[in-house]
C-alpha atoms as a PDB file:
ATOM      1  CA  UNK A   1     -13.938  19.443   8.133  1.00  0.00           C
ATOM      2  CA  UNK A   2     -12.101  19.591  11.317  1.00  0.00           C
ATOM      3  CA  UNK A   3      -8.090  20.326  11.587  1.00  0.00           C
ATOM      4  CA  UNK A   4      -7.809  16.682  12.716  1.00  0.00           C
ATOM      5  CA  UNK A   5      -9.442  15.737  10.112  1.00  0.00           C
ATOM      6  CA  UNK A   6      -7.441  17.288   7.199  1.00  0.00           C
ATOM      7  CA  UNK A   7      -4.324  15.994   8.840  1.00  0.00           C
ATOM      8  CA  UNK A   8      -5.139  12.387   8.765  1.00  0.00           C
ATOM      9  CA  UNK A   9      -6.548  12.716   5.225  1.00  0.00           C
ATOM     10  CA  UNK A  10      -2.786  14.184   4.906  1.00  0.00           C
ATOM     11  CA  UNK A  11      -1.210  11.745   6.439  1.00  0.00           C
ATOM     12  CA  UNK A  12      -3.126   8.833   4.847  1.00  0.00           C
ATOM     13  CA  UNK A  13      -2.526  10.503   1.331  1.00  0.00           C
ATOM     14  CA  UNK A  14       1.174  10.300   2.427  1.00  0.00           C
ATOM     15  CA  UNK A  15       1.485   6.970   3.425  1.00  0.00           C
ATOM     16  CA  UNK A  16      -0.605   5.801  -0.045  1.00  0.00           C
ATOM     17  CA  UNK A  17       1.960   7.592  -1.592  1.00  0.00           C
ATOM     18  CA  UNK A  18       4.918   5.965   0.290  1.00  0.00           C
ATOM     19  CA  UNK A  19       3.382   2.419  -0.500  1.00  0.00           C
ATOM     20  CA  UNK A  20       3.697   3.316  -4.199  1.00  0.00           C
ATOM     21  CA  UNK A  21       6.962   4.458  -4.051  1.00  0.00           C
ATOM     22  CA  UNK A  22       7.841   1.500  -2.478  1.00  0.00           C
ATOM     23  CA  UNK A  23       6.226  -0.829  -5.259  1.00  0.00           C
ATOM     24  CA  UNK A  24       7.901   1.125  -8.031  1.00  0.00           C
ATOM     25  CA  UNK A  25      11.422   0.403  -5.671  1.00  0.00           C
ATOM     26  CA  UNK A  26      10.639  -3.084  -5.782  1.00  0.00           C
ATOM     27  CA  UNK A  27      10.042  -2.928  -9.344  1.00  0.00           C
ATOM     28  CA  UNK A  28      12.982  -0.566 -10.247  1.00  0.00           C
ATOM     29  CA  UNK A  29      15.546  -3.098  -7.861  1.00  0.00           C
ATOM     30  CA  UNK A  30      14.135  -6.074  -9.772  1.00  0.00           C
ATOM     31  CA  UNK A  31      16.540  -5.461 -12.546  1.00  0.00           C
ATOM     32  CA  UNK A  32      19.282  -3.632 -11.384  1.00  0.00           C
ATOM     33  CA  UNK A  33      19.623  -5.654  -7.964  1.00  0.00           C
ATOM     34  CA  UNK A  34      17.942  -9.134  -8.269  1.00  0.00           C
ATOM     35  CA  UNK A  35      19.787 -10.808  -5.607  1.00  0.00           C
ATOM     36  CA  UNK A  36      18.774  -8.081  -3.200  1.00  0.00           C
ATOM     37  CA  UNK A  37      14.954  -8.473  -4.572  1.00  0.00           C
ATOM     38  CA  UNK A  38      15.021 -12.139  -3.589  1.00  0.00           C
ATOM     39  CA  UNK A  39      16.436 -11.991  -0.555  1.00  0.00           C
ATOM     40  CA  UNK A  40      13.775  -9.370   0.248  1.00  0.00           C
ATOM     41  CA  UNK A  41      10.747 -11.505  -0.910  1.00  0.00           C
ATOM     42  CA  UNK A  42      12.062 -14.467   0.721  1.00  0.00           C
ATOM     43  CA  UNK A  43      12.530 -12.471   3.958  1.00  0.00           C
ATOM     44  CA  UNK A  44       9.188 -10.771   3.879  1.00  0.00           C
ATOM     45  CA  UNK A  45       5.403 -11.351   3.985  1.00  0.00           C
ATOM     46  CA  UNK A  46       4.791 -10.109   0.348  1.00  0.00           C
ATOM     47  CA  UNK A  47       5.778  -7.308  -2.027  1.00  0.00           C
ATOM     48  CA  UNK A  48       3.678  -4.685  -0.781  1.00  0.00           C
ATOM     49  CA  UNK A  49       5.541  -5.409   2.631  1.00  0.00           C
ATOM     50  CA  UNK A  50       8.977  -5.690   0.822  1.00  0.00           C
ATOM     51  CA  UNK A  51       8.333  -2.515  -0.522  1.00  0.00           C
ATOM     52  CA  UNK A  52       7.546  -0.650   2.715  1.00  0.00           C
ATOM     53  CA  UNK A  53      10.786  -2.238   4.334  1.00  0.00           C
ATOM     54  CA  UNK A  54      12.535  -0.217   1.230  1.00  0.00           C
ATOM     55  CA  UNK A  55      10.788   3.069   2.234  1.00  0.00           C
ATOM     56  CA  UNK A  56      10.977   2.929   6.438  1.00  0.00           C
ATOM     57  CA  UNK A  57      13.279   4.127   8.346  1.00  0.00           C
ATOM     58  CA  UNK A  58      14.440   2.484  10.784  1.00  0.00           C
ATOM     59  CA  UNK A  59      17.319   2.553  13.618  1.00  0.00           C
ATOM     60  CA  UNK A  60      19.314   0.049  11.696  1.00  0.00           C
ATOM     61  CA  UNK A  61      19.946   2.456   9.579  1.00  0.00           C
ATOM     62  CA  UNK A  62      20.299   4.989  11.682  1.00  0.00           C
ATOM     63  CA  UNK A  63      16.977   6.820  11.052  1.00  0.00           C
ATOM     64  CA  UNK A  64      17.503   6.430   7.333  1.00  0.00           C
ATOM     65  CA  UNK A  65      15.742   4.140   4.929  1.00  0.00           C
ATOM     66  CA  UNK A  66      16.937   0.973   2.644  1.00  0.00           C
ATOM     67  CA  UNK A  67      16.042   2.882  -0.463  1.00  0.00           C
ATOM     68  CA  UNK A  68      18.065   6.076   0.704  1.00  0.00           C
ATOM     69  CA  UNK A  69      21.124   3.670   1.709  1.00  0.00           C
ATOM     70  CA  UNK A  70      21.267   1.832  -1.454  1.00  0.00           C
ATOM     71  CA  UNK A  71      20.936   5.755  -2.985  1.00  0.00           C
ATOM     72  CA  UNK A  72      24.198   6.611  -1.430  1.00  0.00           C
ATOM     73  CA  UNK A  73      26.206   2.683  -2.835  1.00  0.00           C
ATOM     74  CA  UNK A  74      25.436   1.627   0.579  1.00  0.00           C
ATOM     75  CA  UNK A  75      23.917  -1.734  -0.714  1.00  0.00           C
ATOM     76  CA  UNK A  76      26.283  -4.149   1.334  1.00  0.00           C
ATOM     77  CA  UNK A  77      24.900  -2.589   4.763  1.00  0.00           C
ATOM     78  CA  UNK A  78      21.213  -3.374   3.157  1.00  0.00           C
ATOM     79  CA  UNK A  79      22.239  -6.981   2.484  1.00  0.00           C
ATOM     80  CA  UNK A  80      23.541  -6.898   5.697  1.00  0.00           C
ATOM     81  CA  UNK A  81      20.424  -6.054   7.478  1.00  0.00           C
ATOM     82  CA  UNK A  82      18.352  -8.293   4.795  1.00  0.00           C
ATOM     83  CA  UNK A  83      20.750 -11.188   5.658  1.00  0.00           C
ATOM     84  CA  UNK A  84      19.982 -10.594   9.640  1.00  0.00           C
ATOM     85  CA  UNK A  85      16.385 -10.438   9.219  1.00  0.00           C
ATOM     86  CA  UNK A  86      16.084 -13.212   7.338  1.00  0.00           C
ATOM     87  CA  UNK A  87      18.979 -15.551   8.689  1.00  0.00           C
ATOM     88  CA  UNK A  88      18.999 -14.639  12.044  1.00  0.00           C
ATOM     89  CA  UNK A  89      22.193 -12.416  13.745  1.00  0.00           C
ATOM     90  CA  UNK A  90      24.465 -15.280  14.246  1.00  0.00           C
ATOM     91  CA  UNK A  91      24.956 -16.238  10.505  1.00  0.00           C
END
């Protein structure tokens, strides 16, 4: 097996792994943070994508991710965002 391809069987291991930890989020926010859950399935595709919106970062949050916001009580920027995405920025 070549370098290359150890590192993408790395790299998909890793992003198997982030998919999971994104599911248990989902599942985990369910009941402590309902509200935030619905807004999230309403605003994405399905679950599995709600749950990879919880474990990107993006720029929004300046390089951080959802789940690592609402780690530090930063829930209100996540609804924020959520609110954006699924309202549109003028609401």
């Amino acid at each position: 097996m070549t370098e290359i391809e150890r590192l993408a069987e790395a790299a998909s291991g890793q992003y198997a792994d982030l998919e999971r930890i994104g599911c248990r989020a989902v599942n985990a926010l369910r009941s402590s943070d309902p509200d935030l859950v619905e807004g999230l399935l309403a605003t994405c595709e399905s679950e599995n994508q709600a749950g990879h919106w919880l474990v990107g970062r993006t720029i929004g949050f300046g390089g951080s991710s959802a789940l690592e916001l609402l780690a530090q009580g930063k829930r209100e920027h996540v609804i924020q965002v959520v609110n954006h995405l699924r309202f549109g920025l003028c609401s």
